[in-house]
C-alpha atoms as a PDB file:
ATOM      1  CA  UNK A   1       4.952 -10.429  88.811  1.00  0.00           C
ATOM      2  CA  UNK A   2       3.896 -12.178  85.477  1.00  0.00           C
ATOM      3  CA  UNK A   3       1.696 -10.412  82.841  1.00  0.00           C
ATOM      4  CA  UNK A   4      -0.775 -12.193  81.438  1.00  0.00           C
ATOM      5  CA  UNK A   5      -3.006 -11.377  77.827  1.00  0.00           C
ATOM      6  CA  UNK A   6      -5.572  -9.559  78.051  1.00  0.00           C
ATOM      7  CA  UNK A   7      -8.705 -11.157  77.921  1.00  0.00           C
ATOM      8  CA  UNK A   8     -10.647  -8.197  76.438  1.00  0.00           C
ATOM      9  CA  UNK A   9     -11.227  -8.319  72.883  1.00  0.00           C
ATOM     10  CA  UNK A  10      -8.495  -5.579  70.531  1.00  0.00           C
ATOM     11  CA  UNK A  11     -10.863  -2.702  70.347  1.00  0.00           C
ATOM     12  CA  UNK A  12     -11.140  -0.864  67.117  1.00  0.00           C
ATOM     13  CA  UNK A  13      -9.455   1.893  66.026  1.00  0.00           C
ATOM     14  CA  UNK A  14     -11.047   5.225  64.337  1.00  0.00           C
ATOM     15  CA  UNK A  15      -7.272   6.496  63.871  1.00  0.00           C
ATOM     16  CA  UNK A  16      -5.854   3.435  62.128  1.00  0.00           C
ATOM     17  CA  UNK A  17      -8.899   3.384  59.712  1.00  0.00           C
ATOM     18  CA  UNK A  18      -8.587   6.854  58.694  1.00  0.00           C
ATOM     19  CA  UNK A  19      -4.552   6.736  58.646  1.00  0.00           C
ATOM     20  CA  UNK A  20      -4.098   3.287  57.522  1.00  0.00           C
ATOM     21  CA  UNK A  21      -6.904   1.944  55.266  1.00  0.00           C
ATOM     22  CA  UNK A  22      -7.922   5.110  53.608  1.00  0.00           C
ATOM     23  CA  UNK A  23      -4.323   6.143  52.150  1.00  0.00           C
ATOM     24  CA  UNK A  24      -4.156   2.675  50.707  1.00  0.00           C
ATOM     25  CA  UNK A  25      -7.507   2.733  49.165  1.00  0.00           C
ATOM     26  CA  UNK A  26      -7.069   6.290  47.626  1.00  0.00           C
ATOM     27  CA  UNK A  27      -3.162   5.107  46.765  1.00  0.00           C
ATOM     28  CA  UNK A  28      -4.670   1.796  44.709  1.00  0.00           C
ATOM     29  CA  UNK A  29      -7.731   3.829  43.223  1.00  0.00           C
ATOM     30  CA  UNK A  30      -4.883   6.061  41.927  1.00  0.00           C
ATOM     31  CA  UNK A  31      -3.013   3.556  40.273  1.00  0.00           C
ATOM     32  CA  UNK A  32      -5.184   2.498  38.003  1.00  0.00           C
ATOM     33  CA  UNK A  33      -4.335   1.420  34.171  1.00  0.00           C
ATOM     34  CA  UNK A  34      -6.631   3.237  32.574  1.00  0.00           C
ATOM     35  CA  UNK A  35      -4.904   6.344  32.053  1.00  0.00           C
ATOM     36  CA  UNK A  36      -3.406   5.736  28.620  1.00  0.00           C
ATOM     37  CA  UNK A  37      -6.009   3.379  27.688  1.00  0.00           C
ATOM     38  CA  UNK A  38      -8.715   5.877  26.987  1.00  0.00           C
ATOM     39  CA  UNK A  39      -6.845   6.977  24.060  1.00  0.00           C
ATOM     40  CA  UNK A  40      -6.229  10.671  24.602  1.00  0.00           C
ATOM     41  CA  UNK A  41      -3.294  13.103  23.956  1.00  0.00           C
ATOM     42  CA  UNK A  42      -3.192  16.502  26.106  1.00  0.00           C
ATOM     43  CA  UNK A  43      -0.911  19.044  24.264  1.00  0.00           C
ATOM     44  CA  UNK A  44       0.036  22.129  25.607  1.00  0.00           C
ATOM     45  CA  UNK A  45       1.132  24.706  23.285  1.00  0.00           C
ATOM     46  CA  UNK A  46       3.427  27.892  23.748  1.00  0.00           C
ATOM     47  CA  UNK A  47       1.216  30.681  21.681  1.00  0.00           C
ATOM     48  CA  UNK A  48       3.390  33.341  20.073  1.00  0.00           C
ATOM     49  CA  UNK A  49       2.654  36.962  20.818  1.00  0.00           C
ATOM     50  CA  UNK A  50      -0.231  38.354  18.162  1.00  0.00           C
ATOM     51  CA  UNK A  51      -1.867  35.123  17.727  1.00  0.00           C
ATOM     52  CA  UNK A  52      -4.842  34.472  19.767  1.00  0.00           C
ATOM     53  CA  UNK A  53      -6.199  30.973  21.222  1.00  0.00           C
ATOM     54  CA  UNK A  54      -8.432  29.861  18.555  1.00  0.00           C
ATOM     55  CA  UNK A  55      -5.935  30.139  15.903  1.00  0.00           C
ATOM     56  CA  UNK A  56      -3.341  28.618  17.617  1.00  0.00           C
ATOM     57  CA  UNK A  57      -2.217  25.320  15.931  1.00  0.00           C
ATOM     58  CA  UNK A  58       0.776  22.386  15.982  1.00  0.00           C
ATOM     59  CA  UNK A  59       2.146  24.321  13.102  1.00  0.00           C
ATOM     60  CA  UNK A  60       2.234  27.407  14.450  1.00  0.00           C
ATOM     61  CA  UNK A  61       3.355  27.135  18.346  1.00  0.00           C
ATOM     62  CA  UNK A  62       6.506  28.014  19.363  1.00  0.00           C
ATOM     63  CA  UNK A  63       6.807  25.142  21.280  1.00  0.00           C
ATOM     64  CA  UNK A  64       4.845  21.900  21.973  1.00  0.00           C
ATOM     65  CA  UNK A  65       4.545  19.240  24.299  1.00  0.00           C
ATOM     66  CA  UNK A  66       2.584  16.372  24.309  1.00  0.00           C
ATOM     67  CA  UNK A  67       1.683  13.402  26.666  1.00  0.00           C
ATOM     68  CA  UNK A  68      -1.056  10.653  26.688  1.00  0.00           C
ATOM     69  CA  UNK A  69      -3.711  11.057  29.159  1.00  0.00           C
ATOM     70  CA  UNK A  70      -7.403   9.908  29.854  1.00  0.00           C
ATOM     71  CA  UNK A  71     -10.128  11.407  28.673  1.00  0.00           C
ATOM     72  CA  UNK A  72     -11.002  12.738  32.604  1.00  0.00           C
ATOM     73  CA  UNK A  73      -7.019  13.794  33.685  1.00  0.00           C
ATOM     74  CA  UNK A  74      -6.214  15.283  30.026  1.00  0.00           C
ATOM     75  CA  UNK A  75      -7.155  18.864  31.006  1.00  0.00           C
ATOM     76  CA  UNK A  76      -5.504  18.590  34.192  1.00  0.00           C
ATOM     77  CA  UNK A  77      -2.543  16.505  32.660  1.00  0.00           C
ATOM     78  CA  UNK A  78      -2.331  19.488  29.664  1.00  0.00           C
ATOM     79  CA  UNK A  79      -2.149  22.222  32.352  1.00  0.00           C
ATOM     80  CA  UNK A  80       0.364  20.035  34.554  1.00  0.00           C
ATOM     81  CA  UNK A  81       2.406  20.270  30.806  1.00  0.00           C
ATOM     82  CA  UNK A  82       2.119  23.559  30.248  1.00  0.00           C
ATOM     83  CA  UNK A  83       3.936  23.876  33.522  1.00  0.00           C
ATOM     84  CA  UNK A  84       7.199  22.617  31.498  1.00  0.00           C
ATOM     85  CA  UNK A  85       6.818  25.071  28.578  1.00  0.00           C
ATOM     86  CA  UNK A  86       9.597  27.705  27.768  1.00  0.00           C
ATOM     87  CA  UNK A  87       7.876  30.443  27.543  1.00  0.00           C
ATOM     88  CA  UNK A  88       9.147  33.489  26.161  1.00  0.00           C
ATOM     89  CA  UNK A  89       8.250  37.400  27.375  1.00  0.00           C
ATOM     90  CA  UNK A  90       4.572  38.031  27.000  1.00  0.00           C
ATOM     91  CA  UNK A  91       3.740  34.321  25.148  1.00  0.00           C
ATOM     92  CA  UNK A  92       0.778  31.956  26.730  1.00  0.00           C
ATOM     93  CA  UNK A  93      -0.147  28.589  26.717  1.00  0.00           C
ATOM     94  CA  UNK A  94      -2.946  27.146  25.260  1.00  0.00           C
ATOM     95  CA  UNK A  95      -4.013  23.356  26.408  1.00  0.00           C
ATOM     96  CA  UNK A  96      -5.884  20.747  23.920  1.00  0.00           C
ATOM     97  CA  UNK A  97      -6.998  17.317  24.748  1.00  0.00           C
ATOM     98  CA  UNK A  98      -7.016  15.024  21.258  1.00  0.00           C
ATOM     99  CA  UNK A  99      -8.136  11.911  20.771  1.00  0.00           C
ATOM    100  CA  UNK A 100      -5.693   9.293  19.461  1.00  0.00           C
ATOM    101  CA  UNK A 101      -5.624   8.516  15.812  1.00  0.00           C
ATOM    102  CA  UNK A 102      -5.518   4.732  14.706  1.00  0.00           C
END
């Protein structure tokens, strides 16, 4: 017995669209350059006990980090450092988004 092609035209597929082409469209829409090129820092800063949010500072944090971000991800990208911190017994973290100088 010989097999021949079928004739019918491939039919389409609802399952290789939504496993197939929408991963690599979300994938590539991730990748895009323009995360450091908005010109954004987020910082997240350890706050000592006894000093509250507001008066938190660069000066005054027990510890710092500090990554360039978006101006969209830099909340998210602050809270994703703050993650990191070494926090010590009843400290807290405070997240600020700057904008680049020069």
């Amino acid at each position: 017995m010989t097999r021949t092609a079928d004739p019918r035209p491939p039919r389409f597929d609802c399952v290789w669209l939504l496993f197939g082409v929408v991963p690599l469209a979300v994938l590539l829409a991730a990748l895009r350059p323009s995360i450091a090129d908005d010109g954004f820092l987020a910082i997240a800063l350890a706050r000592p006990v006894g000093i509250e949010a507001p008066a938190c500072s660069r000066e005054n944090a027990t510890d710092m980090l500090v990554q360039p971000a978006g101006q969209v991800d830099c909340p998210r990208g602050g809270q994703v450092l703050a993650t990191h911190l070494g926090l010590a017994p009843g400290e807290r973290h405070k997240v600020v988004c700057e904008r680049r100088k020069g």
